[in-house]
N, C-alpha and C. Protein backbone atom coordinates (compact mmCIF):
# COMPACT_ATOMS: atom_id res chain seq x y z
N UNK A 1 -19.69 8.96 14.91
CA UNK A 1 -20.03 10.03 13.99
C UNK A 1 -18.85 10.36 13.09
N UNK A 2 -17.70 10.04 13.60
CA UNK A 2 -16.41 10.59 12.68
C UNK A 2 -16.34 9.81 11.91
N UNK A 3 -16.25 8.13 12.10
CA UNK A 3 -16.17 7.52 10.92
C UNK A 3 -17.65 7.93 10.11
N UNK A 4 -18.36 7.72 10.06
CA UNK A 4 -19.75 8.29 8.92
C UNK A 4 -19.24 9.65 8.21
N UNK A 5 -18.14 10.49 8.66
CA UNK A 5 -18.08 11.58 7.92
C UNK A 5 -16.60 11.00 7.26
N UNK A 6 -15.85 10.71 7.73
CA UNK A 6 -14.76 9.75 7.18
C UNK A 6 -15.29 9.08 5.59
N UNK A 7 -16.18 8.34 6.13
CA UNK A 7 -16.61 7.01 5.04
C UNK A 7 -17.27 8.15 3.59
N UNK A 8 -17.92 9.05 4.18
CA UNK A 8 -18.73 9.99 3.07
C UNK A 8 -17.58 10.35 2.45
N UNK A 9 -17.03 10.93 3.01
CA UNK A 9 -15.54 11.84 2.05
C UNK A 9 -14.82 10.82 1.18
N UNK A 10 -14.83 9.60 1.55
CA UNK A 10 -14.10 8.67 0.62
C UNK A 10 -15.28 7.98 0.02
N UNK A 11 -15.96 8.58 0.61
CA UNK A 11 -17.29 7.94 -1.21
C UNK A 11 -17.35 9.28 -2.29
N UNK A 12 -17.38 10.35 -1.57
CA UNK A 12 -17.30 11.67 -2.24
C UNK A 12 -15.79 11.69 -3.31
N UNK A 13 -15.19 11.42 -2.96
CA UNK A 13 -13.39 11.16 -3.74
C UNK A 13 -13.31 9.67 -4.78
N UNK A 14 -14.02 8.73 -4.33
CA UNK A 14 -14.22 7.80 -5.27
C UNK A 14 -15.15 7.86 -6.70
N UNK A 15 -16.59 9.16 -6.11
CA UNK A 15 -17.01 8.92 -7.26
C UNK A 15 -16.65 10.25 -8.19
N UNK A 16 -15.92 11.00 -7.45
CA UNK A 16 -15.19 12.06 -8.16
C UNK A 16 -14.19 11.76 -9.15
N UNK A 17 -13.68 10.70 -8.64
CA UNK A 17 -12.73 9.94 -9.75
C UNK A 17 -13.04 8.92 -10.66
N UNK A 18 -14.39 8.60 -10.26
CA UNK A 18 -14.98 8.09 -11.66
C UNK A 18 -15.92 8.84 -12.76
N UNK A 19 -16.56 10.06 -11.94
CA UNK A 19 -16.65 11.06 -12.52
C UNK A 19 -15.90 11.35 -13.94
N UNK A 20 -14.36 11.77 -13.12
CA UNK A 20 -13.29 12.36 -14.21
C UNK A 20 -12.82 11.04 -14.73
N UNK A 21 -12.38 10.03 -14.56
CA UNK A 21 -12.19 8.89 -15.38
C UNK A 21 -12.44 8.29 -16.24
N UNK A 22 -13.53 8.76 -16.55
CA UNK A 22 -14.93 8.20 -17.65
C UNK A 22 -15.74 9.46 -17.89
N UNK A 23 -14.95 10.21 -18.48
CA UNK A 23 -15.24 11.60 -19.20
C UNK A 23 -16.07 11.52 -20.32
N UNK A 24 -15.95 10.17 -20.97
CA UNK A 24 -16.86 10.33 -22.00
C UNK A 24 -18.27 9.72 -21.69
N UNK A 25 -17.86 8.97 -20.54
CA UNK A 25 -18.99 8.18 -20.27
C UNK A 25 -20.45 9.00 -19.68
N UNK A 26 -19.64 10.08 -19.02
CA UNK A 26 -20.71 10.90 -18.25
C UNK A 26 -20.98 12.16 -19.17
N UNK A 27 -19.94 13.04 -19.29
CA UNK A 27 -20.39 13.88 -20.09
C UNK A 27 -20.52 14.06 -21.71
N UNK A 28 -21.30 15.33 -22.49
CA UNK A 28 -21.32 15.31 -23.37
C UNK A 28 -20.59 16.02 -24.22
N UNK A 29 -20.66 16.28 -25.44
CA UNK A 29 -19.46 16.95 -26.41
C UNK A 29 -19.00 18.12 -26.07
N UNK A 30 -20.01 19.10 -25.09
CA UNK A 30 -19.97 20.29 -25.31
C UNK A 30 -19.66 20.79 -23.02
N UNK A 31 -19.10 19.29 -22.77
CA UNK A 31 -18.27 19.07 -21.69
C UNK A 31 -19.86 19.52 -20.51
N UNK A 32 -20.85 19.12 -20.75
CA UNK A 32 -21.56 19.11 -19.65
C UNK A 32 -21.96 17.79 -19.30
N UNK A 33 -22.64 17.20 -18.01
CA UNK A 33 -22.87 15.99 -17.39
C UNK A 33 -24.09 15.78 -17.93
N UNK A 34 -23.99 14.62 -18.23
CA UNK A 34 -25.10 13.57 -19.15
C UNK A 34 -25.98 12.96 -18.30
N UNK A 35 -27.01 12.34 -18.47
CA UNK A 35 -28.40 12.12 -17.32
C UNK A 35 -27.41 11.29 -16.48
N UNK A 36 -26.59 10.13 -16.90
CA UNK A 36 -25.99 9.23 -15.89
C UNK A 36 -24.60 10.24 -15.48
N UNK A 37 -24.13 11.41 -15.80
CA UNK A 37 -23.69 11.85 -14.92
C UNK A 37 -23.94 12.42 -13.71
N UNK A 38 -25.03 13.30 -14.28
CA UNK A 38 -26.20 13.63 -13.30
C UNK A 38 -26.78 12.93 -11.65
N UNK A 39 -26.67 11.61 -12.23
CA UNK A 39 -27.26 10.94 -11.29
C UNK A 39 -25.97 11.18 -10.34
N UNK A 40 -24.61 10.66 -10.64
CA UNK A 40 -23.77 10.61 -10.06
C UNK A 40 -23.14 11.50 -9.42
N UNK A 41 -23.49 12.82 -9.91
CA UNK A 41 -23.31 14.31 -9.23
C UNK A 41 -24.66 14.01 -7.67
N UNK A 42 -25.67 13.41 -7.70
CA UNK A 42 -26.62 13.62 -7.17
C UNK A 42 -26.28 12.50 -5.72
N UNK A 43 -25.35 11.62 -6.04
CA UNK A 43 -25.06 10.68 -5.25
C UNK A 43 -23.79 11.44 -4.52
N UNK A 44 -23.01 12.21 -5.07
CA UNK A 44 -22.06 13.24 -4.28
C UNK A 44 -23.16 14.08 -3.73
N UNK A 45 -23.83 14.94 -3.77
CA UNK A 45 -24.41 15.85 -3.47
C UNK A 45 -24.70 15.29 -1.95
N UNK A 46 -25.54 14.15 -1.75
CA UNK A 46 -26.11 13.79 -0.82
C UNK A 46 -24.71 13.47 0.07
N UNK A 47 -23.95 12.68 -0.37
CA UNK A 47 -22.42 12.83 0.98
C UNK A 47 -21.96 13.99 1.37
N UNK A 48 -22.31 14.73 0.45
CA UNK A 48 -21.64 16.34 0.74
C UNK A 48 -22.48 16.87 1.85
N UNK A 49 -23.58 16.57 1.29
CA UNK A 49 -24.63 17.16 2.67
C UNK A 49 -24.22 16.78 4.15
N UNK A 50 -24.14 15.56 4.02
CA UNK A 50 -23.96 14.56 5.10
C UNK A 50 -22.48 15.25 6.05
N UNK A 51 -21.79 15.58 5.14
CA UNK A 51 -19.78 15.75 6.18
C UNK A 51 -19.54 17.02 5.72
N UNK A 52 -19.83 17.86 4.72
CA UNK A 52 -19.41 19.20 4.73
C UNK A 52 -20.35 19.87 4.05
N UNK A 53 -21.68 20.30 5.17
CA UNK A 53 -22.88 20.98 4.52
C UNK A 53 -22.63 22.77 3.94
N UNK A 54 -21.44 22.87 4.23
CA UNK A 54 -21.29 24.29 4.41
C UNK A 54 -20.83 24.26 2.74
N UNK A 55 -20.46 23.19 1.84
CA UNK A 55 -20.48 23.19 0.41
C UNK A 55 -21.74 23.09 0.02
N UNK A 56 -22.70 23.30 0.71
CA UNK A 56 -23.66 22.93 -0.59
C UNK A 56 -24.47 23.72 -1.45
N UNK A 57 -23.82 25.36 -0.96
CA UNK A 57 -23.97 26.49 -2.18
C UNK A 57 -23.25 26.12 -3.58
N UNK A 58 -21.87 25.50 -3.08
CA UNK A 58 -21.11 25.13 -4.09
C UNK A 58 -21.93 23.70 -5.18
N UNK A 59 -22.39 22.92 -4.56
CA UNK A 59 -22.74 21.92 -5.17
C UNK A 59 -24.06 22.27 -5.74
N UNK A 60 -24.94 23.56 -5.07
CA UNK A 60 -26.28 23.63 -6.07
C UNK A 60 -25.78 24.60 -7.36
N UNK A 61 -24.62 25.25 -7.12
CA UNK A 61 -24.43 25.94 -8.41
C UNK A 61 -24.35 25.15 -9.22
N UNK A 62 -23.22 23.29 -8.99
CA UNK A 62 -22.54 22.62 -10.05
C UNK A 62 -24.16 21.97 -10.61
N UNK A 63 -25.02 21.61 -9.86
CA UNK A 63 -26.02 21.29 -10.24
C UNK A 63 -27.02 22.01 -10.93
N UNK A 64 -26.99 23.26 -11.30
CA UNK A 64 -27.55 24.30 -12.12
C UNK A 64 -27.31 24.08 -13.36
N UNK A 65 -25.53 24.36 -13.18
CA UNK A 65 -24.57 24.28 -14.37
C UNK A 65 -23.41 23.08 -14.50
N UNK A 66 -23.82 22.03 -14.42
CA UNK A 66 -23.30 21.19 -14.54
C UNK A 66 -22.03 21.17 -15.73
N UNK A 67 -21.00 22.10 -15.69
CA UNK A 67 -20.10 21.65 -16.49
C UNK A 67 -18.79 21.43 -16.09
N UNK A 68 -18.17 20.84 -17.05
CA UNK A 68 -16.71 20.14 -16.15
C UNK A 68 -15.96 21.13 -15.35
N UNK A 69 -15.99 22.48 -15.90
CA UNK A 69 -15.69 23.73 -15.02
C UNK A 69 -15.67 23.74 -13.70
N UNK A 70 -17.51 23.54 -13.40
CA UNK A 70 -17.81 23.75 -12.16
C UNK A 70 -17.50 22.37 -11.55
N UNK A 71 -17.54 21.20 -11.98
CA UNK A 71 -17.46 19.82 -11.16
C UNK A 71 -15.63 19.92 -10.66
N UNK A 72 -14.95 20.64 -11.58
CA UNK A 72 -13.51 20.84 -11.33
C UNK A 72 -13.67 21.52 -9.85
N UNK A 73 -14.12 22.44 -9.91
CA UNK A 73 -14.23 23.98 -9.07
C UNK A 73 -14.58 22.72 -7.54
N UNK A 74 -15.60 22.00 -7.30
CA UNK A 74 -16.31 20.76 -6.73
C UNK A 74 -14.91 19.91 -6.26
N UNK A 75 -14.48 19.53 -7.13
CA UNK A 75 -13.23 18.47 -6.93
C UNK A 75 -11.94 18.64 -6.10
N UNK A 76 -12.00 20.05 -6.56
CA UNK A 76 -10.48 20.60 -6.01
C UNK A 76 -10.67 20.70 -4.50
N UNK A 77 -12.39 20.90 -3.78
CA UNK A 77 -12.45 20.74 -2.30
C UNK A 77 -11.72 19.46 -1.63
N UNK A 78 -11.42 18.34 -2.39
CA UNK A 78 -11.79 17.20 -2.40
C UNK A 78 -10.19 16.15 -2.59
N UNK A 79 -9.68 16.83 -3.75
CA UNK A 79 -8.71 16.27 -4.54
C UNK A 79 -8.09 16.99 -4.85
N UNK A 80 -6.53 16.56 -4.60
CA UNK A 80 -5.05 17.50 -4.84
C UNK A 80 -5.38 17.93 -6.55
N UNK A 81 -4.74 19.04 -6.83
CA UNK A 81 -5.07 19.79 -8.45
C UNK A 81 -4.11 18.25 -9.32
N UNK A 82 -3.20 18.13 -8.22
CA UNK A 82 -2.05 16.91 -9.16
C UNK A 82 -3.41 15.78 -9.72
N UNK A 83 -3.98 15.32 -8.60
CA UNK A 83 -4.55 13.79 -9.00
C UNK A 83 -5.63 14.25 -9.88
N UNK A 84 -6.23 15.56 -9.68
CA UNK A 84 -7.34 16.15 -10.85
C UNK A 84 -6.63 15.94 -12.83
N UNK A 85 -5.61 16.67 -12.10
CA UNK A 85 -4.92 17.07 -13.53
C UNK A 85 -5.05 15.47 -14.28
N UNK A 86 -4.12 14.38 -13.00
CA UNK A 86 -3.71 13.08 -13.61
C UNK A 86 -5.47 12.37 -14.25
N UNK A 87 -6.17 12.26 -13.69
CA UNK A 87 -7.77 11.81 -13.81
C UNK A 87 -7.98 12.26 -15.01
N UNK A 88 -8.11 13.87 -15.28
CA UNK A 88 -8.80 14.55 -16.41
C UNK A 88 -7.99 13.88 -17.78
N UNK A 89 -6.81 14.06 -17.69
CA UNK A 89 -5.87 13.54 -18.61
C UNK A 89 -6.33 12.15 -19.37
N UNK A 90 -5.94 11.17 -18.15
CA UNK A 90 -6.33 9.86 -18.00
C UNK A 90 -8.17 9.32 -18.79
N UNK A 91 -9.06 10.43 -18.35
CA UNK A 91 -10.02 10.18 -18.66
C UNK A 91 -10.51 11.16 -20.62
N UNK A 92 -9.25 11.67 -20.61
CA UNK A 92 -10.16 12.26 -22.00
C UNK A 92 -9.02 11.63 -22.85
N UNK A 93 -7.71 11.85 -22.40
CA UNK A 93 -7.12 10.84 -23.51
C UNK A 93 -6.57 9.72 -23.45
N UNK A 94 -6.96 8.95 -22.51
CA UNK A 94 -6.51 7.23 -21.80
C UNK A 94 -5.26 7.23 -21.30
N UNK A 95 -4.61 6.12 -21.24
CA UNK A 95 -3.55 5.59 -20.09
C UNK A 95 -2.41 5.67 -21.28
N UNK A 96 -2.55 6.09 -22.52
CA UNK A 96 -1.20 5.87 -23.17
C UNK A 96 -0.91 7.31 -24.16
N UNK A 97 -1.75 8.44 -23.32
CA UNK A 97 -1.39 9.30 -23.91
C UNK A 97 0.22 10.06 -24.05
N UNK A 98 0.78 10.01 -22.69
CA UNK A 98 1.75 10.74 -22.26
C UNK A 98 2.83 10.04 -22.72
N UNK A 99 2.53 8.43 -23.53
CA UNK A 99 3.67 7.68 -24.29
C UNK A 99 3.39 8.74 -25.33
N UNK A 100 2.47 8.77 -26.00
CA UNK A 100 1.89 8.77 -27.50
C UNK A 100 2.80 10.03 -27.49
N UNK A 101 2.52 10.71 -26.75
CA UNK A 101 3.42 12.53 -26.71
C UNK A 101 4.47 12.53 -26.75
N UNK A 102 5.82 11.47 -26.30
CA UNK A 102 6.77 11.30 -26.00
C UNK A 102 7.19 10.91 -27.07
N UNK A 103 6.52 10.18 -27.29
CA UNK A 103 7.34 9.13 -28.84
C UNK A 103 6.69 9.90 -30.08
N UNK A 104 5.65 10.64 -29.93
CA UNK A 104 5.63 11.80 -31.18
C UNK A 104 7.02 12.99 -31.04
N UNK A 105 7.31 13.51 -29.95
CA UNK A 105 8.28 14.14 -30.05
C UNK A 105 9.40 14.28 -30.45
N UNK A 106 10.03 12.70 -30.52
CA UNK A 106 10.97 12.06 -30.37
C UNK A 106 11.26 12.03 -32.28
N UNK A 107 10.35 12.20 -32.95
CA UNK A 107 10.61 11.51 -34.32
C UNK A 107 11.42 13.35 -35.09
């Protein structure tokens, strides 16, 4: 039984990070989850049930109001604020933002 709640939590953290990784992919302009985010909120939902049912007030709110707000609010059960911060970053302005900032500063 421990590994099955083990294995959920690291499916729950994997697709949390593809979630935030692909920010544009899931959500829309106005930062809410798009039908294929949706789905993917719905594929957490069900692990959540499974290893920590006592979230799942939390997860029918994010599913009401699906916005990056609340999927944050979701994540942070889940994932250090550091690796959130690094993901969100990563996923809205890619892997070469924190050059781009550096070497704008610099001029």
């Amino acid at each position: 039984m421990r590994s099955e709640e083990e294995n959920s939590i690291k499916l729950i953290k994997g697709y949390l990070r593809v979630l935030l990784l692909n920010f544009y992919k899931f959500f829309s302009k106005d930062c809410v989850l798009n039908s294929d985010g949706r789905r993917l909120l719905n594929d957490i939902a069900r692990e959540v049930a499974k290893c920590e049912p006592y979230l799942m007030e939390l997860v029918r709110k994010v599913r009401r109001e699906p916005t990056l707000e609340n999927i944050l609010k979701l994540a942070r059960k889940f994932l250090s604020d550091e690796e959130i911060s690094e993901l969100v970053d990563l996923g809205i302005y890619g892997p070469v933002s924190s050059y781009r900032y550096v070497a704008h500063e610099k001029r």
